[in-house]
Protein backbone atom coordinates (compact mmCIF):
# COMPACT_ATOMS: atom_id res chain seq x y z
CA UNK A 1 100.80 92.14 83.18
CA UNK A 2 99.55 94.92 85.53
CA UNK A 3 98.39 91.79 88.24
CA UNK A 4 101.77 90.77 87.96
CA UNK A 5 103.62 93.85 88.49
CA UNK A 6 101.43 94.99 91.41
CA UNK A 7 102.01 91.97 93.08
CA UNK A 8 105.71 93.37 92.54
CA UNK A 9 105.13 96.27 93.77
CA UNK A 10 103.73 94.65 97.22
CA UNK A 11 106.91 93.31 97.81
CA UNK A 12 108.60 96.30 96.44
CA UNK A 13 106.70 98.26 99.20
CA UNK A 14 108.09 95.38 102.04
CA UNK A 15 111.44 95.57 100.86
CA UNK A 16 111.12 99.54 100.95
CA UNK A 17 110.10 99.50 104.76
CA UNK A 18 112.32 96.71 105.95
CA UNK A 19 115.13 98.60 104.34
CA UNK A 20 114.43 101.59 106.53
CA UNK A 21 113.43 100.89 109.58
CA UNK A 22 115.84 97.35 109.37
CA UNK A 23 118.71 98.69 107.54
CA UNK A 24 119.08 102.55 106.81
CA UNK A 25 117.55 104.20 110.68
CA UNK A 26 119.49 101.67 112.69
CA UNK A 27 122.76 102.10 110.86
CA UNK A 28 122.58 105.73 111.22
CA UNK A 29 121.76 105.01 115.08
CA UNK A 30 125.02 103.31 115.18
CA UNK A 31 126.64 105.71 113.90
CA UNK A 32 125.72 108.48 115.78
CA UNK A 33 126.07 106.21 119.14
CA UNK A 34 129.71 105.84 118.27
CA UNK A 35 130.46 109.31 117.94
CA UNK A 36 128.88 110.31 120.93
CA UNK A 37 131.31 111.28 123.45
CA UNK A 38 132.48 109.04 126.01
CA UNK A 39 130.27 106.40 124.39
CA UNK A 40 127.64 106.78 126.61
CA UNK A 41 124.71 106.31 123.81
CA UNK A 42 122.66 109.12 121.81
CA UNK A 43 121.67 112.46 123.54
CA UNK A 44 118.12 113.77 123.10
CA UNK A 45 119.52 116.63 120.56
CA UNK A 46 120.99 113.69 118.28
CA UNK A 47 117.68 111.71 118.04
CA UNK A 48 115.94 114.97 117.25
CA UNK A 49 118.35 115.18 114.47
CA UNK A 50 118.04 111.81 113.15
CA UNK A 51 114.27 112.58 112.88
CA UNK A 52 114.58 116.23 111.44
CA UNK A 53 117.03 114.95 108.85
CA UNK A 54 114.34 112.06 107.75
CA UNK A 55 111.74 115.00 107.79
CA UNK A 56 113.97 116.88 105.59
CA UNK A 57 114.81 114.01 103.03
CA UNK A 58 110.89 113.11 103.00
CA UNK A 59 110.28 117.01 102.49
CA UNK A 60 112.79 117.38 99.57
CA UNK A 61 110.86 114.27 97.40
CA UNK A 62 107.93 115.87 98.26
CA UNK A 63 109.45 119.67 96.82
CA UNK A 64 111.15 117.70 93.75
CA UNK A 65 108.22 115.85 92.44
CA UNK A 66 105.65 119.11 93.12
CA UNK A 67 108.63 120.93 90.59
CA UNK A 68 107.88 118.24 88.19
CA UNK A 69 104.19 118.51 88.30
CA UNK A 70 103.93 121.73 88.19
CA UNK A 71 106.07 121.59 85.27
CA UNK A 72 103.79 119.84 83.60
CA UNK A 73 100.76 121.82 84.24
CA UNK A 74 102.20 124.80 83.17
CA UNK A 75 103.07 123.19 79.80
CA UNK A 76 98.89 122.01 79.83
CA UNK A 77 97.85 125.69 80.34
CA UNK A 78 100.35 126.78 77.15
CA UNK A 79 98.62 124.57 74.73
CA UNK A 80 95.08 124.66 76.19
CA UNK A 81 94.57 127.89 74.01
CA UNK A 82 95.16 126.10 70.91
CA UNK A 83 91.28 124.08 71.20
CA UNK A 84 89.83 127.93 71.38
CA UNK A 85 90.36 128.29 67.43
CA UNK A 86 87.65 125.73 66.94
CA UNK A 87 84.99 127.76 69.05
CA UNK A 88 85.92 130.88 66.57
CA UNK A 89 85.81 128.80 63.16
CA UNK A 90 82.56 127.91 64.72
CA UNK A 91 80.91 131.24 65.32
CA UNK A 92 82.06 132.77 62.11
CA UNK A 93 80.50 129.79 60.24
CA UNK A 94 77.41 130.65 61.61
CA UNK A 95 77.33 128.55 64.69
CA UNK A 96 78.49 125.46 62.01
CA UNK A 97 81.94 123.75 62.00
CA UNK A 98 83.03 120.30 60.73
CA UNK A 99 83.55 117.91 63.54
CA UNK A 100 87.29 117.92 64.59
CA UNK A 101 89.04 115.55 66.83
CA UNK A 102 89.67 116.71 70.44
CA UNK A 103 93.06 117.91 71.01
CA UNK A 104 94.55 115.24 73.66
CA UNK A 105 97.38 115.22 75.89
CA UNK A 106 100.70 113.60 74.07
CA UNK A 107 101.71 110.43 75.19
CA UNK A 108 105.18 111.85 75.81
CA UNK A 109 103.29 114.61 78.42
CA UNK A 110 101.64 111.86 79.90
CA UNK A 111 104.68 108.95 80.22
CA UNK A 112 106.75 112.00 81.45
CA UNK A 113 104.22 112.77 84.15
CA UNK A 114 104.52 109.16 84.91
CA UNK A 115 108.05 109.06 85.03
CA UNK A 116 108.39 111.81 88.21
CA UNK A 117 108.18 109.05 90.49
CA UNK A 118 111.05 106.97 88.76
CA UNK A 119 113.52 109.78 88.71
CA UNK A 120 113.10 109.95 92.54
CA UNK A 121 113.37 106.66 93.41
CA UNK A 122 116.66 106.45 90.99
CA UNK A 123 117.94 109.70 92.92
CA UNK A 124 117.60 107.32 96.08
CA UNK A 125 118.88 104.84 94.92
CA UNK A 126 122.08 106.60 94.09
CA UNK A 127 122.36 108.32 97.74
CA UNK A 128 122.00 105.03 99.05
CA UNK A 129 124.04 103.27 96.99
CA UNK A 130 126.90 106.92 97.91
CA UNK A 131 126.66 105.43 101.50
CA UNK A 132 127.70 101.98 100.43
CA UNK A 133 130.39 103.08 98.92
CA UNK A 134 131.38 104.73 101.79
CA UNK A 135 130.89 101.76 104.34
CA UNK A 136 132.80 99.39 101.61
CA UNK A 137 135.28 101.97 101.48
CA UNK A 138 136.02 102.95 105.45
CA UNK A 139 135.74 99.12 106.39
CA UNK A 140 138.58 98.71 103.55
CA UNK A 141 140.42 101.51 104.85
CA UNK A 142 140.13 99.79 109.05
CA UNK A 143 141.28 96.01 107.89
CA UNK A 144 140.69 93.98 104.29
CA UNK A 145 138.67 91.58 106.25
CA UNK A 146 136.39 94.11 107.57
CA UNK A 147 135.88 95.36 103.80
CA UNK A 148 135.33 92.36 102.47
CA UNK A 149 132.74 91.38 105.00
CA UNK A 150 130.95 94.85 104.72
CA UNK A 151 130.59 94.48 100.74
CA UNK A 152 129.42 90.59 101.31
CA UNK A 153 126.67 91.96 103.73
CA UNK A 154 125.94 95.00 101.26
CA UNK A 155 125.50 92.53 98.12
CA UNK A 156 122.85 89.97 100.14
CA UNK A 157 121.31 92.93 101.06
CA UNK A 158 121.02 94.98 97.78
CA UNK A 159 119.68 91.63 95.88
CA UNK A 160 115.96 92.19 97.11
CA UNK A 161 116.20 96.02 97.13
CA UNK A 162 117.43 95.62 93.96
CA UNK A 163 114.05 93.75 92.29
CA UNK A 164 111.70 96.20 94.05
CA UNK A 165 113.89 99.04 92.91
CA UNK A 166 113.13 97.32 89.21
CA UNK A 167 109.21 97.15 89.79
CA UNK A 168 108.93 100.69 91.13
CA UNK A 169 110.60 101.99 87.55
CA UNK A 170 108.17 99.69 85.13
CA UNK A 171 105.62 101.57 87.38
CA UNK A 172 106.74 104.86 86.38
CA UNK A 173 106.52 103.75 82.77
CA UNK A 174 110.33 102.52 81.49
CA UNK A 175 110.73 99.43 79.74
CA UNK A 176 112.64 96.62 81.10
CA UNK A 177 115.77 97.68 79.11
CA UNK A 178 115.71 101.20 80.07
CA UNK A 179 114.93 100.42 83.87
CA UNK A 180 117.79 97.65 83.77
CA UNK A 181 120.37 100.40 82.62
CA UNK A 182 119.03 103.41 84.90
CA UNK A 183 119.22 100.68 87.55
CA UNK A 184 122.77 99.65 86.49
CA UNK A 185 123.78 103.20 86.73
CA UNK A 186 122.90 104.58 90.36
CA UNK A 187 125.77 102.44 91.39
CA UNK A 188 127.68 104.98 89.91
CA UNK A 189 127.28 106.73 93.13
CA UNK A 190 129.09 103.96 94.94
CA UNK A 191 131.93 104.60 93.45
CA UNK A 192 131.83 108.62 94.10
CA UNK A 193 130.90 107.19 98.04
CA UNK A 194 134.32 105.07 97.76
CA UNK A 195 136.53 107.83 96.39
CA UNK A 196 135.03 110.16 98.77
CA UNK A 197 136.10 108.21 101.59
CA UNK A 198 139.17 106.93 100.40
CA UNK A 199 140.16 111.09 99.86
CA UNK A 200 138.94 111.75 103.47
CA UNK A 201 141.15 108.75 104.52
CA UNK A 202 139.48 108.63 107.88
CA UNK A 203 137.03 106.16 109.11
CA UNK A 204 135.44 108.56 111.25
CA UNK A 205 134.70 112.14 108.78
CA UNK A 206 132.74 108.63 106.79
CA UNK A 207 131.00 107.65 110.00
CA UNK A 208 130.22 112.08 110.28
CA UNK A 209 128.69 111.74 106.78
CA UNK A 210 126.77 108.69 106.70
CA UNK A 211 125.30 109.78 110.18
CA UNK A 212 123.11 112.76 108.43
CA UNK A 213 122.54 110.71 104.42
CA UNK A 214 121.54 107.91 105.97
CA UNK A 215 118.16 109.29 107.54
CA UNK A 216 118.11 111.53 105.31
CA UNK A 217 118.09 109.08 102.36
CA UNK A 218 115.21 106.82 104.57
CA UNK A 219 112.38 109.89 103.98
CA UNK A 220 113.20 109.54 100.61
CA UNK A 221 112.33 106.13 100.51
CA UNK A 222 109.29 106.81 102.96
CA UNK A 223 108.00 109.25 100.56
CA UNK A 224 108.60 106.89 97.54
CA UNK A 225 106.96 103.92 99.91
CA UNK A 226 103.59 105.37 101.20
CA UNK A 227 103.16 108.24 98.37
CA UNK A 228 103.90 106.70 95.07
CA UNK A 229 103.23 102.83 95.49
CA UNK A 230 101.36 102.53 98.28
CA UNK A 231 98.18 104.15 96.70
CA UNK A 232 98.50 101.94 93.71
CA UNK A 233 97.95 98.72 95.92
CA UNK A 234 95.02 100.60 97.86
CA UNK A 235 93.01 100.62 94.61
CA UNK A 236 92.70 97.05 94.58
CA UNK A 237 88.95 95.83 95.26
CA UNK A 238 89.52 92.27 94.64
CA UNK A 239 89.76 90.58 98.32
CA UNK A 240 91.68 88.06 97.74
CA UNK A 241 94.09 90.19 95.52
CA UNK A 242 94.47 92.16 98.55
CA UNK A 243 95.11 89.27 100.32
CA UNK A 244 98.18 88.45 98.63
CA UNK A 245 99.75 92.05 98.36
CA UNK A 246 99.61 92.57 102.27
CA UNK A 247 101.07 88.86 102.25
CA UNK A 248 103.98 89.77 99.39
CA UNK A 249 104.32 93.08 101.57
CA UNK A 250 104.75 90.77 104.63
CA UNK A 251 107.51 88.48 102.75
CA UNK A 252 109.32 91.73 101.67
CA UNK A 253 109.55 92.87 105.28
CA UNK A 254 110.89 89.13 106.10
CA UNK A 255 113.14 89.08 103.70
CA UNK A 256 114.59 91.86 104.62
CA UNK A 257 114.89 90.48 108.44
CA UNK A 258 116.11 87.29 107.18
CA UNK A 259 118.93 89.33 105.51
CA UNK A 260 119.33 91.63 108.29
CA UNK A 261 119.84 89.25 110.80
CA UNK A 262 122.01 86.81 108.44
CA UNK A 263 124.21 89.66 107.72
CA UNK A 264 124.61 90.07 111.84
């Protein structure tokens, strides 16, 4: 039901913002720390980075999913000429014309607009999942323990990512099936993150890569967050049902600590 999946999307929207500020921005803090010469922490210029690249990954959602929509307008304006016939039979009738029924929107025009914010989230999905391959991988490639460790932490930690990634695509309008299966497949780019690193064969180009996707991949995830659920949940007017999406947007946030700090 549409109660049930907003409450879905509350937690959806926690486990969103837990995994970015939690998960995604301190990683890629880490990263860039330990590449910083003589260890001595993060210059100014590299936190200006790690903000410009979350600019630019918030940016690019915003560009992709204004291509989409624009998209479909232009597609509107092609067939809005075709209700002008009517106005013509009209007048040469003498101002007299059977009643017609209204040409409407197709459901496919309208699921498809839907859908724009599904693709994205499935496109960040897959750079995300890219960067897990590439920790699984580089941990593999300092010490088997290490890897095994790093995809342990990466599984507890995809598990309730994972469900809100589910409730953001019945959003956009997919089935269960069909979100199940898109779902299943961004882990394709896990694998392309572990060949990638296993060709570099160097801990540290991963560490040089992950350093930029990483924010980068987090203003995706803003964007998806606070511009495509986020205004869902603020049309609720029932007080009490906004009661218990901030409190299901509180528990994703926790359970995203929980993990985080399990994980440590």
């Amino acid at each position: 039901g549409a109660w049930r999946l907003k409450q879905l999307l509350s937690f959806a929207l926690g486990g969103l913002l837990g995994n970015v500020f939690l998960h995604l921005l301190p990683e890629a803090w880490a990263y860039t720390c330990s590449t910083s010469p003589g260890g001595k922490g993060q210059s100014l210029q590299q936190q200006q980075q790690l903000g410009l690249w979350v600019i630019a990954g918030f940016l690019t959602f915003l560009a992709l999913e204004k291509m989409f929509l624009d998209s479909k307008e232009e597609e509107g304006t092609s067939q809005a000429p075709s209700k002008n016939p009517t106005a013509a039979a009209a007048a040469l009738n003498g101002g007299r014309c059977l009643a017609q029924p209204a040409a409407e929107p197709g459901p496919s025009a309208v699921v498809r607009s839907i859908k724009v914010s599904g693709y994205l989230n499935l496109l960040a999905n897959t750079i995300d999942n890219f960067t897990h391959g590439l920790a699984v991988a580089a941990s593999f490639l300092v010490s088997k323990k290490i890897g095994l460790l790093t995809t342990m932490a990466i599984l507890l930690h995809e598990i309730p990512h994972e469900v809100g990634d589910f409730a953001i695509l019945l959003r956009a309008g997919f089935d269960r099936w069909s979100a199940a299966k898109l779902q299943l497949s961004t882990a394709l780019g896990g694998l392309l993150g572990a060949c990638f690193a296993i060709c570099t064969q160097s801990p540290k180009g991963v560490e040089e890569t992950v350093a930029w996707i990483l924010p980068f991949t987090s203003g995706g995830f803003l964007y998806i967050a606070l511009v495509n659920v986020l205004p869902d949940l603020l049309e609720e007017d029932d007080p009490w049902h906004s009661l218990q999406q901030v409190l299901l947007l509180c528990m994703g946030i926790v359970v995203m600590v929980l993990f985080s700090l399990f994980v440590e």
